[in-house]
Protein backbone atom coordinates (compact mmCIF):
# COMPACT_ATOMS: atom_id res chain seq x y z
CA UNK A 1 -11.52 35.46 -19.04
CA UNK A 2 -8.19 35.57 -20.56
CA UNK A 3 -8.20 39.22 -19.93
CA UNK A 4 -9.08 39.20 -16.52
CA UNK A 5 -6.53 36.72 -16.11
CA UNK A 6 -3.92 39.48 -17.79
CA UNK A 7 -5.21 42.06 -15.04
CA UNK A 8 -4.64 39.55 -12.41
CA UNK A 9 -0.93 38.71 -14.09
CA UNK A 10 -0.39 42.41 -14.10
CA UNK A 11 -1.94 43.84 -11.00
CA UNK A 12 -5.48 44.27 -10.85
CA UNK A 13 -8.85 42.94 -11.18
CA UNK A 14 -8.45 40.12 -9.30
CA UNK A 15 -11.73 39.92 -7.79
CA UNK A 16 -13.69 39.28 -11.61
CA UNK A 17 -11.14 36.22 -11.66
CA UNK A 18 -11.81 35.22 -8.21
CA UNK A 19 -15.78 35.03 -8.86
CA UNK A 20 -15.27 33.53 -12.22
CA UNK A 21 -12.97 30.58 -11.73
CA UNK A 22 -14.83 30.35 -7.93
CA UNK A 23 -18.42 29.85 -8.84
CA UNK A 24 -20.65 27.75 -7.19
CA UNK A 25 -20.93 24.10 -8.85
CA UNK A 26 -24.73 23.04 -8.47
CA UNK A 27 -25.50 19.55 -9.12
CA UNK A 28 -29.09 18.14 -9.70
CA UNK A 29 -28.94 15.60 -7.08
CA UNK A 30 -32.24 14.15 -7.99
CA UNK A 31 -31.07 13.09 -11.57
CA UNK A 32 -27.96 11.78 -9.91
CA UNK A 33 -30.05 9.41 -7.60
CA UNK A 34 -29.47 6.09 -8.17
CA UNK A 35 -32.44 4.03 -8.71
CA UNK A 36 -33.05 0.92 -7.19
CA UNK A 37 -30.84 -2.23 -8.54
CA UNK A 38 -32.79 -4.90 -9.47
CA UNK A 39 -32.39 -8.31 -7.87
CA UNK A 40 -30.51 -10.90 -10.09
CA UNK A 41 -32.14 -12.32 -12.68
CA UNK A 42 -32.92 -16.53 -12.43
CA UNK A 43 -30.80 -16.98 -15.79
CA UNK A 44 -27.92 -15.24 -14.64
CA UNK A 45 -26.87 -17.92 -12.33
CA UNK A 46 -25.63 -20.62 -15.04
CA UNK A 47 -23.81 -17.87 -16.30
CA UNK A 48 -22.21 -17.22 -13.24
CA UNK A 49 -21.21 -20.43 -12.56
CA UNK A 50 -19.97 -21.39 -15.89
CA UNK A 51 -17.48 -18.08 -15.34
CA UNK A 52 -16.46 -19.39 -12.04
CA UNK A 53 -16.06 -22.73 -13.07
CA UNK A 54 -13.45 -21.08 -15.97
CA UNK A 55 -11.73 -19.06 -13.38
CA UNK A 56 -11.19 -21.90 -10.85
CA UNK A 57 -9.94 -24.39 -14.37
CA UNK A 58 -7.75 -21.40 -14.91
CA UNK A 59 -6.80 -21.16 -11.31
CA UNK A 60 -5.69 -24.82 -11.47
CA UNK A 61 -3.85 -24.76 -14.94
CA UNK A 62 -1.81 -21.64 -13.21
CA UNK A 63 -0.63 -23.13 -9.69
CA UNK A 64 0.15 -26.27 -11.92
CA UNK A 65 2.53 -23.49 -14.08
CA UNK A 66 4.31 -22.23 -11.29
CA UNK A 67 4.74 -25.37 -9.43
CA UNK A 68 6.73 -26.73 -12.69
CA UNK A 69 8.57 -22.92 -12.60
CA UNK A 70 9.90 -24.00 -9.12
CA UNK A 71 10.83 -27.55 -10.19
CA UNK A 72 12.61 -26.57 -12.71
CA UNK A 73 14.40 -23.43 -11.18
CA UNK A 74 15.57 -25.94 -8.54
CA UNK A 75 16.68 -28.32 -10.97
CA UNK A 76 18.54 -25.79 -12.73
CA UNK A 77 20.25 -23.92 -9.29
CA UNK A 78 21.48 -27.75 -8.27
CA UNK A 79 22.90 -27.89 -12.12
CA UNK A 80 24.63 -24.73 -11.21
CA UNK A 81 26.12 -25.14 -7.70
CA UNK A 82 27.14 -28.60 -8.88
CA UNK A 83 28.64 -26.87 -12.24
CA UNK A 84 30.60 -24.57 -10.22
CA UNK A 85 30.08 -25.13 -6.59
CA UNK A 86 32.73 -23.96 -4.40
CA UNK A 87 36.44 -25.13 -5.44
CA UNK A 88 39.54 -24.59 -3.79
CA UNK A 89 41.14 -21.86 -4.07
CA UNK A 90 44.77 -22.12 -4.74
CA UNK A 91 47.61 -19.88 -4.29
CA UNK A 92 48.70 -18.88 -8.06
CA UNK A 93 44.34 -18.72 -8.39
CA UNK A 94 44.14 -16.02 -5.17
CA UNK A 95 47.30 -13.94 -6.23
CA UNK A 96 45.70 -13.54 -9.28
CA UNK A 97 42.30 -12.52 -7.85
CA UNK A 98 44.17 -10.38 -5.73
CA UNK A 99 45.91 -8.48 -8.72
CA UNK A 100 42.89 -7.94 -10.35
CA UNK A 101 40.93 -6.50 -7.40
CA UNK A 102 43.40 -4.13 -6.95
CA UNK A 103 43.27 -3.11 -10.62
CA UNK A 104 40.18 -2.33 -10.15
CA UNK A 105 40.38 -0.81 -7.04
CA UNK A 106 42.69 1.26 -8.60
CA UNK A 107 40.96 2.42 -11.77
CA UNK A 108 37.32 2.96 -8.97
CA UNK A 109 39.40 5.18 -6.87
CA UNK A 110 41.76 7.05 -9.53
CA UNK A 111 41.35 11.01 -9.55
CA UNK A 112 39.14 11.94 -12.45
């Protein structure tokens, strides 16, 4: 195969390739049939519900988790606005903003 795929690389014998690599796949399709699933067994169903039970607990523990998330992300963005919430600007405060935005502006749009 490796030669044939040389000839192919180099110019010829492409058709050995072609039939190699090309070959029909044939499948057994009746091993492959699926047989028949069985209906649920009786004793499954305690099982089952003892699993959904534990999902819906686990549900429940999780909406409680991100409900205290919220509460507390709220808690701490009112912390933070009151902390520092809008002041007013004064004019020493917005010359000096000023200054340093057009340092920066500066050093952003300097030729490299």
């Amino acid at each position: 195969m490796a030669d044939a795929a040389r000839r192919i690389r180099d110019g010829g014998g492409s058709d050995v390739v072609r039939r190699l690599i090309a070959r029909p796949i044939r499948l057994d399709v009746a091993r492959l049939a699926s047989s028949p699933v069985p209906p649920p067994a009786a004793d499954d169903a305690p099982e089952e519900d003892a699993d959904l039970a534990r999902l819906r607990a686990e549900m429940t523990v999780m909406k409680a988790v991100l409900e205290a998330e919220r509460r507390e992300t709220a808690k701490l963005r009112e912390t933070v606005h009151r902390v520092a919430g809008p002041e007013p600007v004064g004019d020493e405060a917005r010359a000096v903003r000023d200054r340093w935005a057009t340092l920066v502006d500066g050093l952003l749009n300097a030729p490299r």
